[in-house]
PDB file of N, CA and C in Angstrom:
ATOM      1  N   UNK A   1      15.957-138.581  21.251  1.00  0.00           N
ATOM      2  CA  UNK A   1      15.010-138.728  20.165  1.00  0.00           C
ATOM      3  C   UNK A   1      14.648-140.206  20.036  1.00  0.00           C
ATOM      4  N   UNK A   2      13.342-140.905  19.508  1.00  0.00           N
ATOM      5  CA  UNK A   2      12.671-141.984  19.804  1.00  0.00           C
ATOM      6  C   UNK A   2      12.192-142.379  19.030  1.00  0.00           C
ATOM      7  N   UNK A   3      12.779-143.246  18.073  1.00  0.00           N
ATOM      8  CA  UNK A   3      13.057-143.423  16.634  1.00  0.00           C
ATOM      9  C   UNK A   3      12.007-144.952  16.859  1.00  0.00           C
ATOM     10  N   UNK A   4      10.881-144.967  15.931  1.00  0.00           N
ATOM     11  CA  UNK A   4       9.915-146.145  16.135  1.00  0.00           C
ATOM     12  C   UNK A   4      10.219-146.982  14.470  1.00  0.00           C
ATOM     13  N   UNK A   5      10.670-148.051  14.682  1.00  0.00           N
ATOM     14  CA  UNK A   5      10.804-148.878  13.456  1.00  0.00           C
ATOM     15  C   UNK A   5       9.299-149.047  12.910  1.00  0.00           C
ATOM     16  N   UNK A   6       8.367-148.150  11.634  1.00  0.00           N
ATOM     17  CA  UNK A   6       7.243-148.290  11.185  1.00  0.00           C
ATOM     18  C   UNK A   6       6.923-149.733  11.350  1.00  0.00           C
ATOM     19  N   UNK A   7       7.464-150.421  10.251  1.00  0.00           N
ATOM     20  CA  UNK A   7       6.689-151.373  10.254  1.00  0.00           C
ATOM     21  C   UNK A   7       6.204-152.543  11.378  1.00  0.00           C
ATOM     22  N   UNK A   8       7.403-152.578  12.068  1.00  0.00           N
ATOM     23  CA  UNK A   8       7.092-152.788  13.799  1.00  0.00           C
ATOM     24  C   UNK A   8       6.398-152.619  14.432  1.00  0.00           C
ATOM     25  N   UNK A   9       6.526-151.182  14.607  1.00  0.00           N
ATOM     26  CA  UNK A   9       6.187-150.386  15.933  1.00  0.00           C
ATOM     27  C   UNK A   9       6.596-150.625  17.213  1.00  0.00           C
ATOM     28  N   UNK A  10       7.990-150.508  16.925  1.00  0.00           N
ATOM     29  CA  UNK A  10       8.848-150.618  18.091  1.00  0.00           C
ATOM     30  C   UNK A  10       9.627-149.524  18.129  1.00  0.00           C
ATOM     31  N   UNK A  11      10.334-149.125  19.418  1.00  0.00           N
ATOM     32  CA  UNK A  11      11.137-147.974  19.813  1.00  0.00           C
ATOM     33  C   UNK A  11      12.761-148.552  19.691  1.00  0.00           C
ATOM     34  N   UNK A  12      13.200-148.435  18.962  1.00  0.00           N
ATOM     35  CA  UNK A  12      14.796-148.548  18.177  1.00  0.00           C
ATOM     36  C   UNK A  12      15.740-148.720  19.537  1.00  0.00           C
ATOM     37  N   UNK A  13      15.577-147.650  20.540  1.00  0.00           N
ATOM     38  CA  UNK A  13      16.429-147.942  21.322  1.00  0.00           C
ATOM     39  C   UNK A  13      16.073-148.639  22.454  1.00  0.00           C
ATOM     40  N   UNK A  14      14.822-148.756  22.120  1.00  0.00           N
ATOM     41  CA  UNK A  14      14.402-150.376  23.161  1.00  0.00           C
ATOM     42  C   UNK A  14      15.169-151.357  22.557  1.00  0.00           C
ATOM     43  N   UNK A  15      14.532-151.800  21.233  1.00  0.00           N
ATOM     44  CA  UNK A  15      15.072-153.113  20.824  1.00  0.00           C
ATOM     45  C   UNK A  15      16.189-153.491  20.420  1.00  0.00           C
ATOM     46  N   UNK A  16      17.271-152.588  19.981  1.00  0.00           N
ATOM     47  CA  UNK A  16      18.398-152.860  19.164  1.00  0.00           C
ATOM     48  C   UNK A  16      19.320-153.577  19.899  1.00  0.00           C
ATOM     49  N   UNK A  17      20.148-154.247  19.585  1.00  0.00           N
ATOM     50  CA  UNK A  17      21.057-154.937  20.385  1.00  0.00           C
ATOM     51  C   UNK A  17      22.382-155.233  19.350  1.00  0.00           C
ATOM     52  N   UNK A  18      23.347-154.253  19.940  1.00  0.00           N
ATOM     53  CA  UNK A  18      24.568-154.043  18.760  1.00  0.00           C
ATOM     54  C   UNK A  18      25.719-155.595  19.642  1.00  0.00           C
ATOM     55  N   UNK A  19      26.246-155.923  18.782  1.00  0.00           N
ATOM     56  CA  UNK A  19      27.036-156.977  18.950  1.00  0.00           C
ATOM     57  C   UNK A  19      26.116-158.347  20.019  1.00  0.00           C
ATOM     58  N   UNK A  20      26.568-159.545  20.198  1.00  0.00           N
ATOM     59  CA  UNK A  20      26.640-160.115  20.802  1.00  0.00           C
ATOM     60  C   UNK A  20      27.374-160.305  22.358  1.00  0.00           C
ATOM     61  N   UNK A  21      28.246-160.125  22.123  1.00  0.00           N
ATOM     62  CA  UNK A  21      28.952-160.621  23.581  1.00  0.00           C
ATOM     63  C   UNK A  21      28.873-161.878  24.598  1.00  0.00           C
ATOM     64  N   UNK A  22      29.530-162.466  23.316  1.00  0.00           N
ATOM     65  CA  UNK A  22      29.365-163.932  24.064  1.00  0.00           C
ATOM     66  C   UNK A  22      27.981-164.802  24.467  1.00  0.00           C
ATOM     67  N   UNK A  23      26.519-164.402  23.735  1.00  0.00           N
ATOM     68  CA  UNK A  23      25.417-164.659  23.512  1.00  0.00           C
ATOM     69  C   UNK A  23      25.306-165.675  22.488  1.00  0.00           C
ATOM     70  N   UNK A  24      24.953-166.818  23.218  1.00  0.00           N
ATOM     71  CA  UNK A  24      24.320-167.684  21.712  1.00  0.00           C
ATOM     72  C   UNK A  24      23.248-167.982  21.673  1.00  0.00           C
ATOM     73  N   UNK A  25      22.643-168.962  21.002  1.00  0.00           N
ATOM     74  CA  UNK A  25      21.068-168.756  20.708  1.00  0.00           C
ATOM     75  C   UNK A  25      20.272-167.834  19.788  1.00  0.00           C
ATOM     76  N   UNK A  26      19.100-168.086  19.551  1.00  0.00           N
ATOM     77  CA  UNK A  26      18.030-167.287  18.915  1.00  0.00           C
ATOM     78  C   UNK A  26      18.161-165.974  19.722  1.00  0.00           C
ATOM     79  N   UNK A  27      17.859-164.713  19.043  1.00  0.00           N
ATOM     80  CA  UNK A  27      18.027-163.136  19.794  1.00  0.00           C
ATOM     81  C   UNK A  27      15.978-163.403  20.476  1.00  0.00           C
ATOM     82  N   UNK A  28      16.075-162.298  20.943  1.00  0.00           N
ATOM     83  CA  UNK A  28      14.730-162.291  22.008  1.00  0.00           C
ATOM     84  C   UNK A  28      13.822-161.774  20.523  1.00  0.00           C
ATOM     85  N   UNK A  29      12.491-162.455  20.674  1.00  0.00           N
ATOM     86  CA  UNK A  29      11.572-162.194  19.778  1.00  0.00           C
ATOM     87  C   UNK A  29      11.544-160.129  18.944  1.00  0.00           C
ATOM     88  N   UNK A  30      11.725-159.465  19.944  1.00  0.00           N
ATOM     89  CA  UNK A  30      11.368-158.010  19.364  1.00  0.00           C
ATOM     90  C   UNK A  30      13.002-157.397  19.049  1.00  0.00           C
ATOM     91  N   UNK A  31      13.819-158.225  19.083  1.00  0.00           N
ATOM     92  CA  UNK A  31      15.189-157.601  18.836  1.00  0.00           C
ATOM     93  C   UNK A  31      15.610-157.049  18.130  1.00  0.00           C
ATOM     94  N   UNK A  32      16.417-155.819  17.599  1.00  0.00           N
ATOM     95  CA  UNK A  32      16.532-155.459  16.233  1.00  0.00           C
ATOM     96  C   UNK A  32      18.189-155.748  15.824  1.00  0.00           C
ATOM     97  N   UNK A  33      18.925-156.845  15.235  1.00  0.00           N
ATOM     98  CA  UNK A  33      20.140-156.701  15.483  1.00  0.00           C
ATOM     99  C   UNK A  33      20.936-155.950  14.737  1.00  0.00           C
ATOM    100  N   UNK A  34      21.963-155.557  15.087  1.00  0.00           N
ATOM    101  CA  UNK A  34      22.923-154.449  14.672  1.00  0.00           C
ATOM    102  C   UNK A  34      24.064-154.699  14.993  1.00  0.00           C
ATOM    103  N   UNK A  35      24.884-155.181  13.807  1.00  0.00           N
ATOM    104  CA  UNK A  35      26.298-156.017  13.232  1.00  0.00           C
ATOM    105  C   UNK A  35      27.560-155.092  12.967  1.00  0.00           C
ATOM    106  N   UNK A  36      28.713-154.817  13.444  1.00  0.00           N
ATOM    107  CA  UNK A  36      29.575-153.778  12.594  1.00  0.00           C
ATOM    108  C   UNK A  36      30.640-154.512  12.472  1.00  0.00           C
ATOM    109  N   UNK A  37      31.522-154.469  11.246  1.00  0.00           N
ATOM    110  CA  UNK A  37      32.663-155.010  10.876  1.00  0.00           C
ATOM    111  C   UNK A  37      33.742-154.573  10.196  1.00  0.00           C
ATOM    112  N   UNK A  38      34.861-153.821  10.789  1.00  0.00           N
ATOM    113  CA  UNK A  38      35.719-153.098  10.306  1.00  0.00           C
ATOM    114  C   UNK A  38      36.958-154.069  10.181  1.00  0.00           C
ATOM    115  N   UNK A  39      37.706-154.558   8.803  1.00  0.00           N
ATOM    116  CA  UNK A  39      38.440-155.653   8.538  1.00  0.00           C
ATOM    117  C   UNK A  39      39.257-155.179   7.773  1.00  0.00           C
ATOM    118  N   UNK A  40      40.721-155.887   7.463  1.00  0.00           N
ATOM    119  CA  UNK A  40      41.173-155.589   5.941  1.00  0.00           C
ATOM    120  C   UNK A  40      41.367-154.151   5.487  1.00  0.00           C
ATOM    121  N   UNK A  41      40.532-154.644   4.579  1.00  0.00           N
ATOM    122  CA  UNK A  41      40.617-153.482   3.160  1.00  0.00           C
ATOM    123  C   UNK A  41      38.849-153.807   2.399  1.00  0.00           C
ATOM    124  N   UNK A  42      38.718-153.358   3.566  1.00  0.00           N
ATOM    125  CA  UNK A  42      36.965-153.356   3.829  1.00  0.00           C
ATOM    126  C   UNK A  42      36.435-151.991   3.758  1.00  0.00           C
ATOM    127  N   UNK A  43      36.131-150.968   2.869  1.00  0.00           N
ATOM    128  CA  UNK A  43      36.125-149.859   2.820  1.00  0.00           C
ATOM    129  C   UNK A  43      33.850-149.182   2.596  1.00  0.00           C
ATOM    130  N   UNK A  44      33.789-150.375   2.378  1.00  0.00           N
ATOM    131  CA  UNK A  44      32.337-149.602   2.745  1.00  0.00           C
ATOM    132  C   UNK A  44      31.537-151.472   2.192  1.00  0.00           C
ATOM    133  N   UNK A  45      30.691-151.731   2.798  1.00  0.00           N
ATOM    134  CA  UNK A  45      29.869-152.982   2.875  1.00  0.00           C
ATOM    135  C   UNK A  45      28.794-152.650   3.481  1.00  0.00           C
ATOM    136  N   UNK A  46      27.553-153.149   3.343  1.00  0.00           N
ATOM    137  CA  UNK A  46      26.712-152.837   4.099  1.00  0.00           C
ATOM    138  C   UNK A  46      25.276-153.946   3.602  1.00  0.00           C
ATOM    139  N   UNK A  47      24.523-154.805   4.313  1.00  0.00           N
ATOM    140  CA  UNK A  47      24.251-156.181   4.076  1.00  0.00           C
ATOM    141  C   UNK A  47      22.933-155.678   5.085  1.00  0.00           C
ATOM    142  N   UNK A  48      21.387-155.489   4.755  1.00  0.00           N
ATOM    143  CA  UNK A  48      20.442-155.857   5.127  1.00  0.00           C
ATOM    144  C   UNK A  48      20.102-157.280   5.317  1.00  0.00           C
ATOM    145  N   UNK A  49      19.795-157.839   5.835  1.00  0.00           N
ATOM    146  CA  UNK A  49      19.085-159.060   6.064  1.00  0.00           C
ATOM    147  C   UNK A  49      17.557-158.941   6.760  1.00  0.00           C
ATOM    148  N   UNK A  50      16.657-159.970   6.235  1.00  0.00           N
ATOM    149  CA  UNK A  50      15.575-160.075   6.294  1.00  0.00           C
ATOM    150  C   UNK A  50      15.200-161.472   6.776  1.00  0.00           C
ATOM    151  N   UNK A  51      15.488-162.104   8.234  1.00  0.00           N
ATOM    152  CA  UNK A  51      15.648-163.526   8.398  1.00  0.00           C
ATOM    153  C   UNK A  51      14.185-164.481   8.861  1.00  0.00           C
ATOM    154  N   UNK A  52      13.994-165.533   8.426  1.00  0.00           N
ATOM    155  CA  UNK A  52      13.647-166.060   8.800  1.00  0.00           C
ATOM    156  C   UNK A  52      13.560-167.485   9.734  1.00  0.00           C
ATOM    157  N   UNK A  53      12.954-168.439   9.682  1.00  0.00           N
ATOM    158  CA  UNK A  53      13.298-169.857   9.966  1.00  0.00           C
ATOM    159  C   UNK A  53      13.437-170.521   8.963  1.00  0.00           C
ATOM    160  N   UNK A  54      14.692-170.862   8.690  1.00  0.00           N
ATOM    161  CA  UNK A  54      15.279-171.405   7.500  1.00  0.00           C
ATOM    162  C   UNK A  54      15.320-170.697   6.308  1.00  0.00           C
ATOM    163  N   UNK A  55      15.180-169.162   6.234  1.00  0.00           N
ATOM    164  CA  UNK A  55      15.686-168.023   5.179  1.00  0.00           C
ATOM    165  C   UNK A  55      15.994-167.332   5.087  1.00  0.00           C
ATOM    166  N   UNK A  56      16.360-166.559   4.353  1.00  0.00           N
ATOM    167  CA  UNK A  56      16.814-165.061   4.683  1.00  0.00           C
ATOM    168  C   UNK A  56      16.640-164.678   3.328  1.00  0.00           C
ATOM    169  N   UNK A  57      16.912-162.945   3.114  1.00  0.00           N
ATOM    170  CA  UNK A  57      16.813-162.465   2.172  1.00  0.00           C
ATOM    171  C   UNK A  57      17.485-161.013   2.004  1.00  0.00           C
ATOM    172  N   UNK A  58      18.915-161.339   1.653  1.00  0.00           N
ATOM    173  CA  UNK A  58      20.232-160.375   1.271  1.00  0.00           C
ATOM    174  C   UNK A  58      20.162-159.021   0.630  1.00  0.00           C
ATOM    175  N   UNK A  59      20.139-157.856   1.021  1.00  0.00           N
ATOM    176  CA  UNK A  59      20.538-156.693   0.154  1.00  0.00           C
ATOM    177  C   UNK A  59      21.171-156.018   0.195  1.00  0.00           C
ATOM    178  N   UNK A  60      22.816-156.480  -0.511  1.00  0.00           N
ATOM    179  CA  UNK A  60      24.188-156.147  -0.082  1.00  0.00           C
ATOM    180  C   UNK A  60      24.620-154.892  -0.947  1.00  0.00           C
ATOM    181  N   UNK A  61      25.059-154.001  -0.504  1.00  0.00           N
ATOM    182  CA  UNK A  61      25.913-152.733  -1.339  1.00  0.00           C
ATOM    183  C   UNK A  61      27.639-153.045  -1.350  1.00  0.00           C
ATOM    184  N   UNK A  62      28.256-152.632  -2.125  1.00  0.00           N
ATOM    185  CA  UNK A  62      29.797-153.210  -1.571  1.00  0.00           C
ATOM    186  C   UNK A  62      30.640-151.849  -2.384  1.00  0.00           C
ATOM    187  N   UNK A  63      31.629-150.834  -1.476  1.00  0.00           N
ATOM    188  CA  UNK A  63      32.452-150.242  -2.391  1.00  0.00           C
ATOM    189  C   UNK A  63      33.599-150.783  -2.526  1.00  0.00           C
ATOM    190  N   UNK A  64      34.243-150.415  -3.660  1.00  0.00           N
ATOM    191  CA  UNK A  64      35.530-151.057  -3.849  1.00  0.00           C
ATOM    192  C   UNK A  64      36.353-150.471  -3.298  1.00  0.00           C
ATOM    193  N   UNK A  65      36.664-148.956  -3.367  1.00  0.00           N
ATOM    194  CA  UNK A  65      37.176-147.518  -2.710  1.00  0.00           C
ATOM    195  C   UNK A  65      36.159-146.726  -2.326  1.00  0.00           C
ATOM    196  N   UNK A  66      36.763-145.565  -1.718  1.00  0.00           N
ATOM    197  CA  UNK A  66      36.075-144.624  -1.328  1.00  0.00           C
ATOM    198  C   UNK A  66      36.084-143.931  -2.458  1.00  0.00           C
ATOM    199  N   UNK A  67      36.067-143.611  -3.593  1.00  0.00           N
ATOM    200  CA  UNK A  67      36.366-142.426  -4.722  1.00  0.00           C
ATOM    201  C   UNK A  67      34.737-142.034  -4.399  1.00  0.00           C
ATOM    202  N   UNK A  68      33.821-142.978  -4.680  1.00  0.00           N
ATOM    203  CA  UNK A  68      32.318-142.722  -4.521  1.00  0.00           C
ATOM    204  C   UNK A  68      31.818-141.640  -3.705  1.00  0.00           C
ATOM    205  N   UNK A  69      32.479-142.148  -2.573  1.00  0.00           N
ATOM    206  CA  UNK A  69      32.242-141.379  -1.327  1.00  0.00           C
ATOM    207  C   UNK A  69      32.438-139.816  -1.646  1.00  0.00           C
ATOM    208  N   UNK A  70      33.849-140.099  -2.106  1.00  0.00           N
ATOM    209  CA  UNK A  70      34.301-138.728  -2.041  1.00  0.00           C
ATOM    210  C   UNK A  70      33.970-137.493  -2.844  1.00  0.00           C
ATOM    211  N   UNK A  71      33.379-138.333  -4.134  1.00  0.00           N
ATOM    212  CA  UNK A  71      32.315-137.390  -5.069  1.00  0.00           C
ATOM    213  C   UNK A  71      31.236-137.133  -4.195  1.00  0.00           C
ATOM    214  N   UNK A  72      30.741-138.219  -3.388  1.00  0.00           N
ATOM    215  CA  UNK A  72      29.346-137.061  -2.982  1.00  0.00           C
ATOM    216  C   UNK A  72      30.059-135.959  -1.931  1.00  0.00           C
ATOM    217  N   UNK A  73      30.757-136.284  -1.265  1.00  0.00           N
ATOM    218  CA  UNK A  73      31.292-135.391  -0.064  1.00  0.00           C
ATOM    219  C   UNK A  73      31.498-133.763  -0.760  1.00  0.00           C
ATOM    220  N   UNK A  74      32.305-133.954  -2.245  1.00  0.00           N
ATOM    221  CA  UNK A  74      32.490-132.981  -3.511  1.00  0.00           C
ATOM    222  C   UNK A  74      31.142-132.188  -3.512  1.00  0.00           C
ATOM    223  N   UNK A  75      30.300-132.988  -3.997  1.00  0.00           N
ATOM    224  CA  UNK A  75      28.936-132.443  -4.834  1.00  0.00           C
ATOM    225  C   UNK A  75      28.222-131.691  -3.584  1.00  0.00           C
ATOM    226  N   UNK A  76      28.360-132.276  -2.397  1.00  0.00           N
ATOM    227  CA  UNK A  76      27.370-131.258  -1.169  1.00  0.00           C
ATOM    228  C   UNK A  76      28.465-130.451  -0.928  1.00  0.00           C
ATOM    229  N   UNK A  77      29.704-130.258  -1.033  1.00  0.00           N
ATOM    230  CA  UNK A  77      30.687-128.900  -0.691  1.00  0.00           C
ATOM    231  C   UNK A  77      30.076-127.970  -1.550  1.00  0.00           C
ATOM    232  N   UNK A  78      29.954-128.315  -2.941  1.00  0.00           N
ATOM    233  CA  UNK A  78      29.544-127.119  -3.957  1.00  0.00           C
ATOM    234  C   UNK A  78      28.029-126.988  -3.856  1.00  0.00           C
ATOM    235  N   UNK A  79      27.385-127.998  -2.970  1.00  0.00           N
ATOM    236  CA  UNK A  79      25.840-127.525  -3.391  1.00  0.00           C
ATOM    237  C   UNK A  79      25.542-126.483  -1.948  1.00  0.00           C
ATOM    238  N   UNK A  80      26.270-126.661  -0.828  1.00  0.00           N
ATOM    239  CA  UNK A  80      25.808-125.968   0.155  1.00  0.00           C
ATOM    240  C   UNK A  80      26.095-124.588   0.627  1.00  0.00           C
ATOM    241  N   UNK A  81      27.137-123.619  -0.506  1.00  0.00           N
ATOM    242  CA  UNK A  81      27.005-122.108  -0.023  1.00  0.00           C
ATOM    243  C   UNK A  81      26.173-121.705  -0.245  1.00  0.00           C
ATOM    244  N   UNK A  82      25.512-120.520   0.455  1.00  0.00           N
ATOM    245  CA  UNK A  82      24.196-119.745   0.117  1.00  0.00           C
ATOM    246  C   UNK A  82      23.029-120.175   0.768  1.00  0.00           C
ATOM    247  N   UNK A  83      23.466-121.828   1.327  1.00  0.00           N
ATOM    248  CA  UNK A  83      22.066-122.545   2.171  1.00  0.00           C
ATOM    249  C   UNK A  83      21.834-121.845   3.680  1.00  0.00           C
ATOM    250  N   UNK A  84      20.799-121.654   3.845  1.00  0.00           N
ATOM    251  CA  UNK A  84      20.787-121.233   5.505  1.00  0.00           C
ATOM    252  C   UNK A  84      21.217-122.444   6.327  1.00  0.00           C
ATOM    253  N   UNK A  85      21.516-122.083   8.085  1.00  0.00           N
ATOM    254  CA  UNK A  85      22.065-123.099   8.994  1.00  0.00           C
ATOM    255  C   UNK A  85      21.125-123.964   8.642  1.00  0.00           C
ATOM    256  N   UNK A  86      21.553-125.396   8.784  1.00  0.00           N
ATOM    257  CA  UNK A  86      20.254-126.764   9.362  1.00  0.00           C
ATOM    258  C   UNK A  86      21.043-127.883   9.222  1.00  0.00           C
ATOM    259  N   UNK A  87      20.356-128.917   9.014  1.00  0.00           N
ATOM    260  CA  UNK A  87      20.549-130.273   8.824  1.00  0.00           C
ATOM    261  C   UNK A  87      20.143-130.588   7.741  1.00  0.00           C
ATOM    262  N   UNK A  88      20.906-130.897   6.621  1.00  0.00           N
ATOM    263  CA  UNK A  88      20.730-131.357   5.270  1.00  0.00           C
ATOM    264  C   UNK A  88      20.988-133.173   4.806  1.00  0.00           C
ATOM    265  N   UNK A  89      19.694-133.263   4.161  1.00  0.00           N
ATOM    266  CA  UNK A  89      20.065-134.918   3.683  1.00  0.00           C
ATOM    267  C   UNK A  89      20.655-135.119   2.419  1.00  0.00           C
ATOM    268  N   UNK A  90      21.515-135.887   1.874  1.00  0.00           N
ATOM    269  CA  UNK A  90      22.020-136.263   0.514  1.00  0.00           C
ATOM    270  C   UNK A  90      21.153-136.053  -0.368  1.00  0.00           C
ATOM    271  N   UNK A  91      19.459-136.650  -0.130  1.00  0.00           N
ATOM    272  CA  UNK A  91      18.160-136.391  -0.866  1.00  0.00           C
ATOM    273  C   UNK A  91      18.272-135.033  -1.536  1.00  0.00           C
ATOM    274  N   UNK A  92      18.679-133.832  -0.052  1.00  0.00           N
ATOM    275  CA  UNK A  92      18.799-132.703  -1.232  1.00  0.00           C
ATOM    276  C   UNK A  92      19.678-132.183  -1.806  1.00  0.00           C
ATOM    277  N   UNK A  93      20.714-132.584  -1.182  1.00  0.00           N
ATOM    278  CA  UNK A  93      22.042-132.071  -2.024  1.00  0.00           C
ATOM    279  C   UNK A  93      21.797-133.155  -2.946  1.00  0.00           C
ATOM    280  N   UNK A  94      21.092-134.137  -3.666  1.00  0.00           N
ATOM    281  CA  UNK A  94      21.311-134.941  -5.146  1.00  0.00           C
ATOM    282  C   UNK A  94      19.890-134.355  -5.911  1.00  0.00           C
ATOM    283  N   UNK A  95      18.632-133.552  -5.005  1.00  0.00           N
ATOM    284  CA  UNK A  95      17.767-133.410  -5.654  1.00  0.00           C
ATOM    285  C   UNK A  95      16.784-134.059  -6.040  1.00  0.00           C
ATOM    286  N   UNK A  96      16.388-134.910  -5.099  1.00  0.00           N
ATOM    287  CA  UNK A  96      15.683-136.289  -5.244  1.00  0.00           C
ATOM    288  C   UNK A  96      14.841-136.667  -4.308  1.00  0.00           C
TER     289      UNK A  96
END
């Protein structure tokens, strides 16, 4: 499947480039980067960035625990008997 970043218009698994590997420098002009960091007592983080030359612009989520999690995991157990087979998004198990 061939997932095109809209506002781009680029093909996701053209451009993405997960980790570095010993790469330094500026990433290649159409790059999409993709960061993962499993640490600690690091239980859910998750940090958009929007970079520029000389800016950026942060939109960080942070859980403290999983309890969060585990209510929604709750709320789609009870919302999904009676649903036919498919692929369901949180959108509808919250109704939104």
């Amino acid at each position: 499947m061939k997932q095109q970043r809209k506002g781009l218009n680029r093909d996701f698994n053209s451009v993405a480039r997960f980790e570095r590997h010993g790469a330094i420098g500026e990433r290649q002009e159409k790059e999409i980067g993709v960061q993962t960091i499993r640490a600690g007592d690091i239980v859910g983080e998750h940090t958009v960035m929007f970079c520029g030359a000389g800016e950026r612009i942060e939109l960080t989520h942070r859980a403290m625990s999983r309890d969060n999690f585990a209510k929604g995991v709750v709320r789609a157990v009870k919302w999904v008997p009676g649903k036919p087979a498919g692929i369901y998004t949180m959108k509808e198990v919250l109704g939104i």
